[in-house]
C-alpha atoms as a PDB file:
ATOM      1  CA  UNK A   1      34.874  16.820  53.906  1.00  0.00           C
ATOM      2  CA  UNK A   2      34.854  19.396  51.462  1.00  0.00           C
ATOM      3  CA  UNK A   3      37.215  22.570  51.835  1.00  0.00           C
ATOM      4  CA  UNK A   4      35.118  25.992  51.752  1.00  0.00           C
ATOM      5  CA  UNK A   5      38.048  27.102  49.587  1.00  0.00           C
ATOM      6  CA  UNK A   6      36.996  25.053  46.811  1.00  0.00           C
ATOM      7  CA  UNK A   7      33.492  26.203  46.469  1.00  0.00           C
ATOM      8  CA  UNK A   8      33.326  29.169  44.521  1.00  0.00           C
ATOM      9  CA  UNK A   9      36.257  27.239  42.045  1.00  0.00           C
ATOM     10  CA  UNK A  10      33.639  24.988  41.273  1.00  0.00           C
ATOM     11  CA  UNK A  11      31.426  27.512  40.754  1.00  0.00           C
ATOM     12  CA  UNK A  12      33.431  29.515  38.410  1.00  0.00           C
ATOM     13  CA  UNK A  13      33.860  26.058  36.377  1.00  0.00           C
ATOM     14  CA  UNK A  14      30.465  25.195  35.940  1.00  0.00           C
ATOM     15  CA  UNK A  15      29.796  28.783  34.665  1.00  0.00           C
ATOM     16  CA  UNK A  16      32.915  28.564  32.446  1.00  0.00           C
ATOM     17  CA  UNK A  17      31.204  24.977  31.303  1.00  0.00           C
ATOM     18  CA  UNK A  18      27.935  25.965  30.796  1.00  0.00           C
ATOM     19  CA  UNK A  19      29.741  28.924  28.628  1.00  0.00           C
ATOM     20  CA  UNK A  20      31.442  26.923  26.611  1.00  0.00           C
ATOM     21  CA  UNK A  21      28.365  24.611  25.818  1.00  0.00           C
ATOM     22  CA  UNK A  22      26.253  27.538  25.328  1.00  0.00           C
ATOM     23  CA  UNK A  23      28.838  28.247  22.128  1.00  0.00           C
ATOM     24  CA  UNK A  24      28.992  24.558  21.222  1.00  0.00           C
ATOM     25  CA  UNK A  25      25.760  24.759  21.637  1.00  0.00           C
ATOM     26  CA  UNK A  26      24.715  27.837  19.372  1.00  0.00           C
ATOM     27  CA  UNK A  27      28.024  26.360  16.276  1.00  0.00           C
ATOM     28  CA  UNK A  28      25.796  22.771  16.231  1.00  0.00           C
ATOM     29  CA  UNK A  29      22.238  25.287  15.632  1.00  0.00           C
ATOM     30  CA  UNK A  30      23.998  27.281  12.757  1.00  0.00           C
ATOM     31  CA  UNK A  31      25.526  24.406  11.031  1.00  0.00           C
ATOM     32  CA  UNK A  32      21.726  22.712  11.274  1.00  0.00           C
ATOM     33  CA  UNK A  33      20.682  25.985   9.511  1.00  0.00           C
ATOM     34  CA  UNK A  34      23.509  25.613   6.860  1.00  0.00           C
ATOM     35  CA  UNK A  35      22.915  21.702   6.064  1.00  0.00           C
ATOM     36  CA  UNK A  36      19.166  22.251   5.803  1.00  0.00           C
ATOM     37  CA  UNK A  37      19.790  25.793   3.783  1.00  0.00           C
ATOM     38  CA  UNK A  38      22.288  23.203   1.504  1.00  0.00           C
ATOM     39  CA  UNK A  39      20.152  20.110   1.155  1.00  0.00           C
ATOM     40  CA  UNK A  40      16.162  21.429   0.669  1.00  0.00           C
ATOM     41  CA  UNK A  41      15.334  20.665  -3.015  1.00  0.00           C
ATOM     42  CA  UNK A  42      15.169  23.978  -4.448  1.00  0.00           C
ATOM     43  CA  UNK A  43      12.273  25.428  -6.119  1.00  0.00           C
ATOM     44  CA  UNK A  44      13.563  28.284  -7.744  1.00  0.00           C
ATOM     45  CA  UNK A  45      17.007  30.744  -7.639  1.00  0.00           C
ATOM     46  CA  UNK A  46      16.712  33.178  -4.666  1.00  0.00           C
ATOM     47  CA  UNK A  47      17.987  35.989  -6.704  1.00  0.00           C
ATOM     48  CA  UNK A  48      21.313  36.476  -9.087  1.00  0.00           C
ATOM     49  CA  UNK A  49      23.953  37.455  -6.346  1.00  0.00           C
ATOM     50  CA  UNK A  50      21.828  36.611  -3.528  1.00  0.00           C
ATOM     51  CA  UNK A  51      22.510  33.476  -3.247  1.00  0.00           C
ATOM     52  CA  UNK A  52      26.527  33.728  -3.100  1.00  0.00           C
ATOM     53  CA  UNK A  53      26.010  37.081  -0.491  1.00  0.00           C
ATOM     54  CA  UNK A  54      24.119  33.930   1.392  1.00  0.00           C
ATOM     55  CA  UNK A  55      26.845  31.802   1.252  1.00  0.00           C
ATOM     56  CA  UNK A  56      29.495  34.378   2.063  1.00  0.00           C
ATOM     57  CA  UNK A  57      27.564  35.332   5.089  1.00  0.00           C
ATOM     58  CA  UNK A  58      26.939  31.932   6.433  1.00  0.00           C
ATOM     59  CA  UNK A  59      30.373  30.678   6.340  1.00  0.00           C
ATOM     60  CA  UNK A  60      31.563  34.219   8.021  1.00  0.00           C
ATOM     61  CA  UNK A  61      29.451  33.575  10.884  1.00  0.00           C
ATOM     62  CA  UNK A  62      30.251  29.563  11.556  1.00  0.00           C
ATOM     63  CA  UNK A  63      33.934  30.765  11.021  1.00  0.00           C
ATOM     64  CA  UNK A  64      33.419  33.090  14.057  1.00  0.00           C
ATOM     65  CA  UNK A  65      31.501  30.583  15.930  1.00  0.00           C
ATOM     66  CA  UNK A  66      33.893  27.944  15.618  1.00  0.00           C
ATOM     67  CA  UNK A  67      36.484  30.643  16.590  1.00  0.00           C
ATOM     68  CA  UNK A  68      34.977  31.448  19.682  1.00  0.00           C
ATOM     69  CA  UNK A  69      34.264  27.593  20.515  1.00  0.00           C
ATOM     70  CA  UNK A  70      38.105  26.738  21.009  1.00  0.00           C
ATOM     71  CA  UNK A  71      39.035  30.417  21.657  1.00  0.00           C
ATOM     72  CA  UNK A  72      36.973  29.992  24.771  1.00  0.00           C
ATOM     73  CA  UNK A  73      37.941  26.094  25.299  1.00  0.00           C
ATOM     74  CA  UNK A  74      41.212  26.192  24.871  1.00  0.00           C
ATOM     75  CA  UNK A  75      43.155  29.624  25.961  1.00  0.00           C
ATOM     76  CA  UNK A  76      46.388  29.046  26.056  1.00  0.00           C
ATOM     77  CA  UNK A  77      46.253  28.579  22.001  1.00  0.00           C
ATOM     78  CA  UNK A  78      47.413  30.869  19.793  1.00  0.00           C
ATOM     79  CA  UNK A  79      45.502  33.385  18.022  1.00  0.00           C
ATOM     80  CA  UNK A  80      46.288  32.169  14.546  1.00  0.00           C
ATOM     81  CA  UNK A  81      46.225  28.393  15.262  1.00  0.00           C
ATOM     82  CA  UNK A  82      42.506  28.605  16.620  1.00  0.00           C
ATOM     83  CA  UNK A  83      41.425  31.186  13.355  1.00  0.00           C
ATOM     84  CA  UNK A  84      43.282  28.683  11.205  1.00  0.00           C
ATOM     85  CA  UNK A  85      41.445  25.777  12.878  1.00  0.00           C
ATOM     86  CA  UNK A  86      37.799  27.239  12.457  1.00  0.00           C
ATOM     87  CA  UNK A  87      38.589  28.353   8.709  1.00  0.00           C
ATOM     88  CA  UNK A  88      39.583  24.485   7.959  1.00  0.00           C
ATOM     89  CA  UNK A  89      36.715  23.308   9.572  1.00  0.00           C
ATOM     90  CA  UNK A  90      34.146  25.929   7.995  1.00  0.00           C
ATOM     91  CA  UNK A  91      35.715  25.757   4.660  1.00  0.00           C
ATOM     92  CA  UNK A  92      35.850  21.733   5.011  1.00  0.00           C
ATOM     93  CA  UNK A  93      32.221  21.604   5.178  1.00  0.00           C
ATOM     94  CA  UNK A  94      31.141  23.724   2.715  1.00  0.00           C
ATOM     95  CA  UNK A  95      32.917  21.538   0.318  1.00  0.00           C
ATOM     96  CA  UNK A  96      31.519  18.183   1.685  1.00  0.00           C
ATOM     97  CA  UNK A  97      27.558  20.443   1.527  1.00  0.00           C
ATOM     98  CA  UNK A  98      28.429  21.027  -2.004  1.00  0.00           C
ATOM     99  CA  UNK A  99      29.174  17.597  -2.663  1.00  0.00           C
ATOM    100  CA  UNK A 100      26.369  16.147  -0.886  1.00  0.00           C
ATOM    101  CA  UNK A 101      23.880  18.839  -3.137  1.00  0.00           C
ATOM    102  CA  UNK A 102      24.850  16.524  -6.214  1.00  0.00           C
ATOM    103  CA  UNK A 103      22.351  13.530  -4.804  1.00  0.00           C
ATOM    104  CA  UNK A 104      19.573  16.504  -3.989  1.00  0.00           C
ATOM    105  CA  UNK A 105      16.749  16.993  -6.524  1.00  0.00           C
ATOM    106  CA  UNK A 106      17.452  20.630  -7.828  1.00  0.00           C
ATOM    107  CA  UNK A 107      20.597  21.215  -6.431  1.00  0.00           C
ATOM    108  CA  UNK A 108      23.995  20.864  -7.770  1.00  0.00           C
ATOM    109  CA  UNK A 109      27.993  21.342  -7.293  1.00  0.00           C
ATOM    110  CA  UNK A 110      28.843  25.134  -7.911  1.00  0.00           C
ATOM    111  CA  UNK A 111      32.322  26.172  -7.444  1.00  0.00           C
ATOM    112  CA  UNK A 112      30.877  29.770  -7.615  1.00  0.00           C
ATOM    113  CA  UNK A 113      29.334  28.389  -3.830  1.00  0.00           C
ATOM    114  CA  UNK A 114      32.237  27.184  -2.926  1.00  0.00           C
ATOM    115  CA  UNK A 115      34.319  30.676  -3.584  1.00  0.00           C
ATOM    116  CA  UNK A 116      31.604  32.493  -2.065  1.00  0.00           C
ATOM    117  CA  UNK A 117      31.782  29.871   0.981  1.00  0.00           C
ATOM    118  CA  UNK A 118      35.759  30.311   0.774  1.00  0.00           C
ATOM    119  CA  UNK A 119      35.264  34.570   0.759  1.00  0.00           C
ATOM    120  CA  UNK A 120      32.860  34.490   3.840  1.00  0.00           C
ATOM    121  CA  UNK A 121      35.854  32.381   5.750  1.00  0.00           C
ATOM    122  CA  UNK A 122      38.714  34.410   4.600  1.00  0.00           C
ATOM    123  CA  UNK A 123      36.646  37.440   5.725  1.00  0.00           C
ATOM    124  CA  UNK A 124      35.500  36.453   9.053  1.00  0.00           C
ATOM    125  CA  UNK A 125      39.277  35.103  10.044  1.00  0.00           C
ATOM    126  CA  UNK A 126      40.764  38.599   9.023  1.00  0.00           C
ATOM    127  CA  UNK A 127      38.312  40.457  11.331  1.00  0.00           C
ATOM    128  CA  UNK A 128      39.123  38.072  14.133  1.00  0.00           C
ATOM    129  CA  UNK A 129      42.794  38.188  13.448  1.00  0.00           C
ATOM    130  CA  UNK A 130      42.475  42.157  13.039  1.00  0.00           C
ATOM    131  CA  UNK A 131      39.771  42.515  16.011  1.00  0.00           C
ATOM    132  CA  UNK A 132      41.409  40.242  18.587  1.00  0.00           C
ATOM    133  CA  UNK A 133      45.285  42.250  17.552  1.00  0.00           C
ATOM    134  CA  UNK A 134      44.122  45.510  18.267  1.00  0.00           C
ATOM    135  CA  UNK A 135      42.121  44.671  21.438  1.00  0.00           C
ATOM    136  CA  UNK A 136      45.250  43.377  23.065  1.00  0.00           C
ATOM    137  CA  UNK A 137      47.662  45.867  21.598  1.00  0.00           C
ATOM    138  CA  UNK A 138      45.048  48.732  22.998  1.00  0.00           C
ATOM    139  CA  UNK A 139      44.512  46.399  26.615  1.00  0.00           C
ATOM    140  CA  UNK A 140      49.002  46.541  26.505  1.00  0.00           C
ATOM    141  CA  UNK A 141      49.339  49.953  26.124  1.00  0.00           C
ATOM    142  CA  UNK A 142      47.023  50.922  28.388  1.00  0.00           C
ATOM    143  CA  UNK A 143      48.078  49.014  31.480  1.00  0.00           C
ATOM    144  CA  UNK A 144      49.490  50.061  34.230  1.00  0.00           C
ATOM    145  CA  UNK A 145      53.402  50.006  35.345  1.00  0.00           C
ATOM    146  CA  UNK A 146      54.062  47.493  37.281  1.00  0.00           C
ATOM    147  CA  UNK A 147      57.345  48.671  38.695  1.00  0.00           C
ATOM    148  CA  UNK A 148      58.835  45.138  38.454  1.00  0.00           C
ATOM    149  CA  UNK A 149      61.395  45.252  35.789  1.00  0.00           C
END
């Protein structure tokens, strides 16, 4: 039989799973959107500079998806391990899209993509690093004694 205690655990773990999937979920849509961006034959430059504020902007925001994939999967990590983690990963695939652009008809390797990819990384894990400091610096300060020394 089951115990009544256990129902609302299970409860809170399905929402916690369904969160987690709903991040998984939302990384595996963006890097879609990236590998299509990457691999359509292109008819013509978007703009001088566009393209690289593309890049940099794309890479900032699978950085911070990643992030919040194992931030939210795996807790107990630490801060910079689970930055560090997403930046290899993002950075990783930009590389392996520019490679693959070398076998697509009007596309080729650009190292000026893969800096911009790089800067969009870099820029995302220092806002995480800088965001995710400060909130729990504030959230320390502000607590309560606890009287227990």
């Amino acid at each position: 039989m089951n115990n009544p205690d256990e129902g609302p655990q299970q409860a809170d773990k399905l929402t916690i799973n369904q969160y987690r999937g709903a991040w998984w979920g939302a990384t595996a849509l963006w890097l879609s959107v990236i590998f299509l961006a990457s691999t359509w034959p292109e008819h013509g430059p978007p703009g001088r500079g566009i393209d690289k504020v593309l890049h940099l902007m794309a890479y900032a925001v699978l950085t911070a998806l990643l992030f919040r994939c194992w931030q939210v999967t795996a807790r107990r990590w630490r801060l910079v391990i689970v930055i560090g983690r997403a930046s290899i990963i993002a950075i990783s695939y930009g590389l392996l899209l520019e490679l693959c652009q070398l076998r697509v008809p009007g596309r080729d390797f650009q190292w000026t993509d893969i800096l911009a990819n790089c800067t969009g990384v870099v820029a995302a894990a220092l806002i995480l690093l800088y965001s995710y400091r400060s909130s729990t610096t504030r959230s320390s300060t502000t607590k309560e004694p606890s009287g227990v020394d």
